[in-house]
N, C-alpha and C. Protein backbone atom coordinates (compact mmCIF):
# COMPACT_ATOMS: atom_id res chain seq x y z
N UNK A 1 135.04 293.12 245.45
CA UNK A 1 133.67 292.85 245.89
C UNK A 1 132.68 293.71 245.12
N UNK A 2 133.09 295.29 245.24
CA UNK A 2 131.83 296.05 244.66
C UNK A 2 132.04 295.75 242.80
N UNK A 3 132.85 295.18 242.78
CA UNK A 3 132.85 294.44 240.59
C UNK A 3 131.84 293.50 240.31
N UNK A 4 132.29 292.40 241.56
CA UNK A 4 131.57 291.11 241.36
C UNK A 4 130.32 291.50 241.53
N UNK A 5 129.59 292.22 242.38
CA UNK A 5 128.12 292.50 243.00
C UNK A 5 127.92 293.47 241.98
N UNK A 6 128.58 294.26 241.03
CA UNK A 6 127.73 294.68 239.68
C UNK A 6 127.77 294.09 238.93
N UNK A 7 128.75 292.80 238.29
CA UNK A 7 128.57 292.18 237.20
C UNK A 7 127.32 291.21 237.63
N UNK A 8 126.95 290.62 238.99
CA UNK A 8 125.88 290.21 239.69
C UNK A 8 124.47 290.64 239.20
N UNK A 9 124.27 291.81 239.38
CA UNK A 9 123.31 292.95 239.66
C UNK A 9 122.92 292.71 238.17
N UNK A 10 123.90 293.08 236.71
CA UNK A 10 123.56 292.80 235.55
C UNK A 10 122.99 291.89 235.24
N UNK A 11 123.85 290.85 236.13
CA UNK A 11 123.33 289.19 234.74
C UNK A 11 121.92 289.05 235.55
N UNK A 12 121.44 289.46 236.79
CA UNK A 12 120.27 289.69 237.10
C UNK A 12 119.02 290.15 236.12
N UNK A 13 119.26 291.35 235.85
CA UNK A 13 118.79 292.86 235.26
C UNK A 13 118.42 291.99 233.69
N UNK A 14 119.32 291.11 233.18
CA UNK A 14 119.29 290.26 231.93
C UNK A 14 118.59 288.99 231.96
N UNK A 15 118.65 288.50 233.01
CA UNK A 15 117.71 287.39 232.76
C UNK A 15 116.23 288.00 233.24
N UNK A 16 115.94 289.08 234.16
CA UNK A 16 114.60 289.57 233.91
C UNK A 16 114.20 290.21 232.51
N UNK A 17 115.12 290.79 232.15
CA UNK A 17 114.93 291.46 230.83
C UNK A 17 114.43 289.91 229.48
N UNK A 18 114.93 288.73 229.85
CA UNK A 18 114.41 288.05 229.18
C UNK A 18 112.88 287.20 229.70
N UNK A 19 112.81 287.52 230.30
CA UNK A 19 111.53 286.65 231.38
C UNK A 19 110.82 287.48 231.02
N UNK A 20 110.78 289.49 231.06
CA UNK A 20 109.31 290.01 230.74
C UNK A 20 109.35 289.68 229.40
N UNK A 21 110.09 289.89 228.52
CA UNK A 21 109.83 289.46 227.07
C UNK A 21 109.20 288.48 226.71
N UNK A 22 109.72 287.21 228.03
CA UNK A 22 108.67 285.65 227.23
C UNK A 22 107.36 285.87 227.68
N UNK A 23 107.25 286.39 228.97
CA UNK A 23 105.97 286.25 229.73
C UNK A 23 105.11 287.24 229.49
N UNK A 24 105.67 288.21 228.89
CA UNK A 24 105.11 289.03 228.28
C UNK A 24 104.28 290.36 229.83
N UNK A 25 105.18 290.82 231.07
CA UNK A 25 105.13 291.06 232.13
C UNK A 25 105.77 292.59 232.19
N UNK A 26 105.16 293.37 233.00
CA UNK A 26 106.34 293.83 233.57
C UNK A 26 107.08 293.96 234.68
N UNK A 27 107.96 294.24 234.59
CA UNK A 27 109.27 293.91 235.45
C UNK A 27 109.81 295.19 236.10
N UNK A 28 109.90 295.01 237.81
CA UNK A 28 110.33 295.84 238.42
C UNK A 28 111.17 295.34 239.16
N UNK A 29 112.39 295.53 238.92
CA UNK A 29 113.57 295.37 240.10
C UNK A 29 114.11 296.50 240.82
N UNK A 30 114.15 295.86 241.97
CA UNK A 30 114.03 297.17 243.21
C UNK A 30 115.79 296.68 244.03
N UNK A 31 116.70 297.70 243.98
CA UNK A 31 118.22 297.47 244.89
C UNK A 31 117.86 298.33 245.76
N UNK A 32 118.47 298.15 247.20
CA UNK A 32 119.26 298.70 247.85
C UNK A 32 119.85 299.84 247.62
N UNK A 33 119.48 300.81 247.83
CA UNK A 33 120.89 301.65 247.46
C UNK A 33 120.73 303.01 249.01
N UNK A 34 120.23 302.49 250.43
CA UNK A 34 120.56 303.18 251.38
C UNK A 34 121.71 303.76 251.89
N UNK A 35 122.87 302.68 251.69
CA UNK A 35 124.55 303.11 251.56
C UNK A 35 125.13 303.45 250.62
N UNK A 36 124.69 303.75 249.41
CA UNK A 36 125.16 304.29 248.59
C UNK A 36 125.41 305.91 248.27
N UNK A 37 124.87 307.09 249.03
CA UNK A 37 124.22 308.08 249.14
C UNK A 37 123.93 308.60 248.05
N UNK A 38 123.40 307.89 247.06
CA UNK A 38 122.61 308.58 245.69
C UNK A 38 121.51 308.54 246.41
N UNK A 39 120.52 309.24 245.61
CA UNK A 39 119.19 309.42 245.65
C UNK A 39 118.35 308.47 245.12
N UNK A 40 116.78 308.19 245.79
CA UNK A 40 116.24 306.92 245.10
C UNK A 40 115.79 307.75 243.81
N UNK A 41 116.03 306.64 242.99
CA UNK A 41 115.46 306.89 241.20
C UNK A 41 115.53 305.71 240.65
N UNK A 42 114.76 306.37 239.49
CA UNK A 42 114.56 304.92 239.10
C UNK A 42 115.17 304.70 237.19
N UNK A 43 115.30 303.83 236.85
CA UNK A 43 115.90 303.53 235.38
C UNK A 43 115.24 302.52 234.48
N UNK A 44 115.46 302.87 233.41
CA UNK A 44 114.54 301.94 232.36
C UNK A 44 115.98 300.71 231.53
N UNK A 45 115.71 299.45 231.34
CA UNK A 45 116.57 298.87 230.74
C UNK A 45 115.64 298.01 230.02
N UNK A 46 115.69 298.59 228.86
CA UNK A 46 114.95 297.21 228.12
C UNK A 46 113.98 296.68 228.33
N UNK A 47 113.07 297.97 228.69
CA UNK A 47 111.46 297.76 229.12
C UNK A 47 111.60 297.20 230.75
N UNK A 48 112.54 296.58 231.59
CA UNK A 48 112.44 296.78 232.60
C UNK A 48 112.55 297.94 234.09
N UNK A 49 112.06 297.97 234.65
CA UNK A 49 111.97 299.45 235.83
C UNK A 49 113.46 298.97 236.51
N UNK A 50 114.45 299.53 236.70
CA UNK A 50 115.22 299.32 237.86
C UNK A 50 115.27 301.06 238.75
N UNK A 51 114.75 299.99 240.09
CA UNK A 51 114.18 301.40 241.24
C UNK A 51 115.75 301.22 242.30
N UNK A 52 116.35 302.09 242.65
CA UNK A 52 117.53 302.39 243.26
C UNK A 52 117.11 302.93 244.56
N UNK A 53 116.30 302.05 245.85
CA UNK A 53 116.04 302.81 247.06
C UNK A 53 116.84 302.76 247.92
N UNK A 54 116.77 304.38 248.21
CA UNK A 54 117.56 305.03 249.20
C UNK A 54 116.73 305.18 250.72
N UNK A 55 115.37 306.20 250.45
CA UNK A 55 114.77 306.77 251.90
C UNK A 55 114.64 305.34 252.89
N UNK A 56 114.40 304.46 251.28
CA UNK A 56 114.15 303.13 252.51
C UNK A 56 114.23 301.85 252.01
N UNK A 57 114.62 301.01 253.07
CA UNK A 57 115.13 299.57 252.42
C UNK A 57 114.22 298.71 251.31
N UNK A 58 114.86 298.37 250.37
CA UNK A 58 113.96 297.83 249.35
C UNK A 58 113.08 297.21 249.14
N UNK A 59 112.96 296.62 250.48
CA UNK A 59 111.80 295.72 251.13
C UNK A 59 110.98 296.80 251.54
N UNK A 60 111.06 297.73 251.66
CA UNK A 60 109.73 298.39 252.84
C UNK A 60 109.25 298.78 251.42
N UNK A 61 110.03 299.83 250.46
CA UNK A 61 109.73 300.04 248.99
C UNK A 61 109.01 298.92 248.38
N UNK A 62 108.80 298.08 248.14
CA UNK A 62 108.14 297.15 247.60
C UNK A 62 106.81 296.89 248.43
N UNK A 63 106.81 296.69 249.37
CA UNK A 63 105.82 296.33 250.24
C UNK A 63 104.96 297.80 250.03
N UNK A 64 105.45 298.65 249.92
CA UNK A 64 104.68 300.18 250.04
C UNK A 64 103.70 299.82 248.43
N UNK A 65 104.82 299.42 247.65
CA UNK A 65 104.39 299.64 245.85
C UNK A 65 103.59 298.89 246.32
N UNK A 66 103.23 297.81 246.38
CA UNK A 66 102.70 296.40 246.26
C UNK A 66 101.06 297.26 247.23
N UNK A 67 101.21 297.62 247.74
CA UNK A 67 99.85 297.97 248.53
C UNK A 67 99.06 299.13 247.21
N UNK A 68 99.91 299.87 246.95
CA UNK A 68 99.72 300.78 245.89
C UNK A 68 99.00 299.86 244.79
N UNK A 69 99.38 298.68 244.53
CA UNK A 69 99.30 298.58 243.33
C UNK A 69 97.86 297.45 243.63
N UNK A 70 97.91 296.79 244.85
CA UNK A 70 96.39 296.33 244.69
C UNK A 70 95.27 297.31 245.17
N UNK A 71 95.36 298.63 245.60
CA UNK A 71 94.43 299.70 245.54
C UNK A 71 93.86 300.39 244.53
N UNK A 72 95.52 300.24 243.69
CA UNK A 72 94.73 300.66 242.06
C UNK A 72 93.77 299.21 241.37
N UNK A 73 93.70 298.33 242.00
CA UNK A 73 93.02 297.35 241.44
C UNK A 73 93.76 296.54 240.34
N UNK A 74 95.06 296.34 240.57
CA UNK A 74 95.76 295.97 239.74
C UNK A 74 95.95 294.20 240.04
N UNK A 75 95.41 293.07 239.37
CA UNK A 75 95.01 291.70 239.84
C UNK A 75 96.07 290.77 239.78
N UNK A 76 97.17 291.06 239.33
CA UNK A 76 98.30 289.91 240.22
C UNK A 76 99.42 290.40 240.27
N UNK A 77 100.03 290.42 241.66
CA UNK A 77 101.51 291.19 241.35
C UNK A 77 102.21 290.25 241.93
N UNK A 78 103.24 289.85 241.41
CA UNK A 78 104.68 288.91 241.56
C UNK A 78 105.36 289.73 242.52
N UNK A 79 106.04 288.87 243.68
CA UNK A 79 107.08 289.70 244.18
C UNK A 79 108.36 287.89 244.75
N UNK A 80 109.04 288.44 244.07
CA UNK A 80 110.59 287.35 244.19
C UNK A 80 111.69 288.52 245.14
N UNK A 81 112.12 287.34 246.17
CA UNK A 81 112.57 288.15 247.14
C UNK A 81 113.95 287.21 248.01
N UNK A 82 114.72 287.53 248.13
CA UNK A 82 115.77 286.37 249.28
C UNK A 82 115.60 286.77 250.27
N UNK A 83 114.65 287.53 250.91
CA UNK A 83 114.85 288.08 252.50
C UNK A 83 113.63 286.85 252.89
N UNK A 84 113.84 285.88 253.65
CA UNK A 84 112.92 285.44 254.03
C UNK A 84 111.61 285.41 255.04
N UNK A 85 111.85 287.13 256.13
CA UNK A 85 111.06 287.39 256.08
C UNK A 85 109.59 287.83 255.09
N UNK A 86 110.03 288.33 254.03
CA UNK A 86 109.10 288.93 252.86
C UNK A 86 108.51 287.25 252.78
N UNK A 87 109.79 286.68 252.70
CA UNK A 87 108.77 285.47 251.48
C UNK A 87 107.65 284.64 252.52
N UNK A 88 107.81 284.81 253.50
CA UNK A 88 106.41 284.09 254.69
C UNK A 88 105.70 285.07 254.90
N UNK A 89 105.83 286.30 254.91
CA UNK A 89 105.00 287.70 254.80
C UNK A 89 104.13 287.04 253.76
N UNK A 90 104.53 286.76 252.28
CA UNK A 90 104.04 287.07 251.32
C UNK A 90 102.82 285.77 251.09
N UNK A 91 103.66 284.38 251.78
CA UNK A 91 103.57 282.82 251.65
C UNK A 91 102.00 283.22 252.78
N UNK A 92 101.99 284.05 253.76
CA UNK A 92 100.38 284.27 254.13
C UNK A 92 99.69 284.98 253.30
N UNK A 93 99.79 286.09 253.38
CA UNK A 93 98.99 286.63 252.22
C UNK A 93 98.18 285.95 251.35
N UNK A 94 99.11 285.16 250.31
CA UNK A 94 98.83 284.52 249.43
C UNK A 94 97.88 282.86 249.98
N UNK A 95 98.13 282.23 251.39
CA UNK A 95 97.18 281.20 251.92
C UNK A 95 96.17 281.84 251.81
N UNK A 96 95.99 283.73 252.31
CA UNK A 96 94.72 283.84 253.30
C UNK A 96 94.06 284.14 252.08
N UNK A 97 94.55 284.31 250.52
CA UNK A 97 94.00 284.47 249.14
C UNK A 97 93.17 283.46 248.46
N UNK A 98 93.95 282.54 248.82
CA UNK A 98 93.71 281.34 248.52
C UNK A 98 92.23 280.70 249.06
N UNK A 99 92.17 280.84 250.65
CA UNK A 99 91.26 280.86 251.36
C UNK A 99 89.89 281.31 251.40
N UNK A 100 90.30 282.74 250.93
CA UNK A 100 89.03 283.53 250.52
C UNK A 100 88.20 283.00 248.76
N UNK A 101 89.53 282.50 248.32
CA UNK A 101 88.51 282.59 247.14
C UNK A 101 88.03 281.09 246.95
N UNK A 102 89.09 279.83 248.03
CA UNK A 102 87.54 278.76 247.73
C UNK A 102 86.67 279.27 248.92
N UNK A 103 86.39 280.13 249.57
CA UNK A 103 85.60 279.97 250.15
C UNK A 103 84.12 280.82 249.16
N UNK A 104 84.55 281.59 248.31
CA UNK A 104 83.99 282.23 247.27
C UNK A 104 83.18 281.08 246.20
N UNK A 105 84.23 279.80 246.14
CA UNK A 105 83.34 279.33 245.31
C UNK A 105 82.65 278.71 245.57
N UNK A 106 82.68 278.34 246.74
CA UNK A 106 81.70 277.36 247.67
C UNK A 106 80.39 277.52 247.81
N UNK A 107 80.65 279.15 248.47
CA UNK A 107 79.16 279.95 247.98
C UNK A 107 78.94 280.16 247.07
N UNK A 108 79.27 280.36 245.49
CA UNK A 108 78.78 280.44 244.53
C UNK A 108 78.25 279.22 244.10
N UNK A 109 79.29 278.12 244.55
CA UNK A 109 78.01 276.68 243.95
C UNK A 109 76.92 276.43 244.57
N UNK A 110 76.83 276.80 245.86
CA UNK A 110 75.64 276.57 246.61
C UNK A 110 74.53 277.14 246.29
N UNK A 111 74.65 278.56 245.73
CA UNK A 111 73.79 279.26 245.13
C UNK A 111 73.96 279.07 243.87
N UNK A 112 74.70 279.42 243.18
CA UNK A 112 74.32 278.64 241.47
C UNK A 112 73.00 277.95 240.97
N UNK A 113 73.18 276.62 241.61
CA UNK A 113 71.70 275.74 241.24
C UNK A 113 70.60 275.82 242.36
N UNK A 114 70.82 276.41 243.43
CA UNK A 114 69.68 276.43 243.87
C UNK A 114 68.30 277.13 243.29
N UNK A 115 67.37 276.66 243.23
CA UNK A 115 66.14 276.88 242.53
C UNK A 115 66.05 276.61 240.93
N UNK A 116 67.19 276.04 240.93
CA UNK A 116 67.13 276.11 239.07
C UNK A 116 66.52 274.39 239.07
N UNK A 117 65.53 274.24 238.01
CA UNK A 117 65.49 272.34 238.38
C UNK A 117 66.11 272.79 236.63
N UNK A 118 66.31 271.06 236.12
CA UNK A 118 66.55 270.62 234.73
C UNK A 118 66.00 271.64 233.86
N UNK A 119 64.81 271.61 233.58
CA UNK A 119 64.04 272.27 232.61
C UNK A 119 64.16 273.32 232.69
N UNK A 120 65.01 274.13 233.36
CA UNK A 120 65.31 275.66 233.37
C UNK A 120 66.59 275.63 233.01
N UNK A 121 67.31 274.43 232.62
CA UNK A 121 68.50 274.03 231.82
C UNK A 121 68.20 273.65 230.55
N UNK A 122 67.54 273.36 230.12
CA UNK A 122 67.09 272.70 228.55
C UNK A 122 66.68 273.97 228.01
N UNK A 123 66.51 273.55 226.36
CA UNK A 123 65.76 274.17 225.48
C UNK A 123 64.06 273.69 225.13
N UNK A 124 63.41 274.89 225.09
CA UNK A 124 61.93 274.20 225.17
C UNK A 124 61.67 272.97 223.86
N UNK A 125 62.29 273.21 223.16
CA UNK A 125 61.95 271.51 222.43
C UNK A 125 62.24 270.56 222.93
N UNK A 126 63.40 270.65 224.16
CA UNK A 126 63.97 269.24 224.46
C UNK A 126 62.71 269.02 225.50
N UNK A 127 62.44 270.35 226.14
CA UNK A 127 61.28 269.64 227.46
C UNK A 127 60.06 269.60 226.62
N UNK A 128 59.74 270.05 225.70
CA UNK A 128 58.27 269.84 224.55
C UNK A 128 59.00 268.08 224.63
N UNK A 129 59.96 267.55 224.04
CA UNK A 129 60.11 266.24 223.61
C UNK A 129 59.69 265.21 224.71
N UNK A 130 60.47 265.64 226.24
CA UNK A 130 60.41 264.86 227.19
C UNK A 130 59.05 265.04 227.89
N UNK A 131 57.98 265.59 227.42
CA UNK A 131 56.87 265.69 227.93
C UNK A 131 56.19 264.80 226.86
N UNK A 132 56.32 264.71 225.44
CA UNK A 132 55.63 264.03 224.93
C UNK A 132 56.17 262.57 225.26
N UNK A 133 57.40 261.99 225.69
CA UNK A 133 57.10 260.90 226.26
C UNK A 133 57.14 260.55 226.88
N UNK A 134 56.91 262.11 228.03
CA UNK A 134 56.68 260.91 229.38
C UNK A 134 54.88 260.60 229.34
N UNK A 135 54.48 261.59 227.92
CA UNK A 135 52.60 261.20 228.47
C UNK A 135 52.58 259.53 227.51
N UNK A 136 53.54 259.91 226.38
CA UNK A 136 53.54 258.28 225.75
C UNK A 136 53.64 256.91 226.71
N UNK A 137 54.67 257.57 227.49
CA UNK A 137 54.63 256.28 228.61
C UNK A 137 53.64 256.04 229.77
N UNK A 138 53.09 256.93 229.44
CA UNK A 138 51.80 256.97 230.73
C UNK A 138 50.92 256.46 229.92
N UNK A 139 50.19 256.59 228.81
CA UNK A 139 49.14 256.35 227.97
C UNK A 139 49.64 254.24 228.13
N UNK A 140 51.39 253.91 227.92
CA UNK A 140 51.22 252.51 227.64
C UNK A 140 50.99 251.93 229.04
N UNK A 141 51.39 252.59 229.80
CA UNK A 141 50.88 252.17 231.54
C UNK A 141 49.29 252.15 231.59
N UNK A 142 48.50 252.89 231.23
CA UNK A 142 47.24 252.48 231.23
C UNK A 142 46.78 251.61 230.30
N UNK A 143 47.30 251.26 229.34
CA UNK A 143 46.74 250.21 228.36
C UNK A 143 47.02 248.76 229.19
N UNK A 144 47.88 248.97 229.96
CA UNK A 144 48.50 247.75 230.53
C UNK A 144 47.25 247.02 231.38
């Protein structure tokens, strides 16, 4: 069991190692390692982070980083997970994201054009042009 769940753990560790390369990302994979009694640390493979948590389950570790990391203002963080609590944790989050930002654009279109008419969209030759014919067309309305 503990062979198969490291040769596991690798071909893992390798297909992220090829995913930050295409996507050009980086990559943090976070194990388990509460029963293990090593210490949490962390390792570099090929430009990817592998974090080994011990004080606490790898889920709470992530969830901790992940708060960390949108405080530093950091604007999209990926998190892939099989615990399916995390992934409906995450599946709100990401609605109530979603939520906020059409509601962001909603108000921005509403305000956008308000007060703006056409001619505060044009260039003054085009409204110099459309003034000279709308008086052309007024001048043939009175000839009429």
């Amino acid at each position: 069991m503990n062979g198969s769940l490291d040769i596991a753990r690798q071909k893992l560790i390798d297909e992220l190692v090829s995913f930050s390369l295409l996507r050009e990302v980086k990559v943090v994979v976070v194990f388990d390692a509460m029963m293990s009694g090593m210490a949490t640390h962390k390792e570099d493979f090929e430009g990817v982070d592998i974090v080994y948590s011990s004080e606490t389950c790898a889920d709470a570790w992530i969830e901790k980083e992940v708060v960390a990391l949108r405080q530093d203002g950091c604007p999209k963080v990926w998190v892939v997970t099989s615990d399916h609590n995390q992934q409906h944790a995450a599946y709100g989050a990401i609605k109530a994201s979603h939520k906020e930002v059409e509601r962001m654009l909603r108000e921005h279109r509403s305000t956008s054009m308000q007060g703006k008419l056409l001619k505060h969209n044009l260039g003054a030759e085009v409204v110099d042009a459309l003034k000279d014919l709308r008086d052309q067309l007024s001048q043939n309305e009175t000839r009429r």
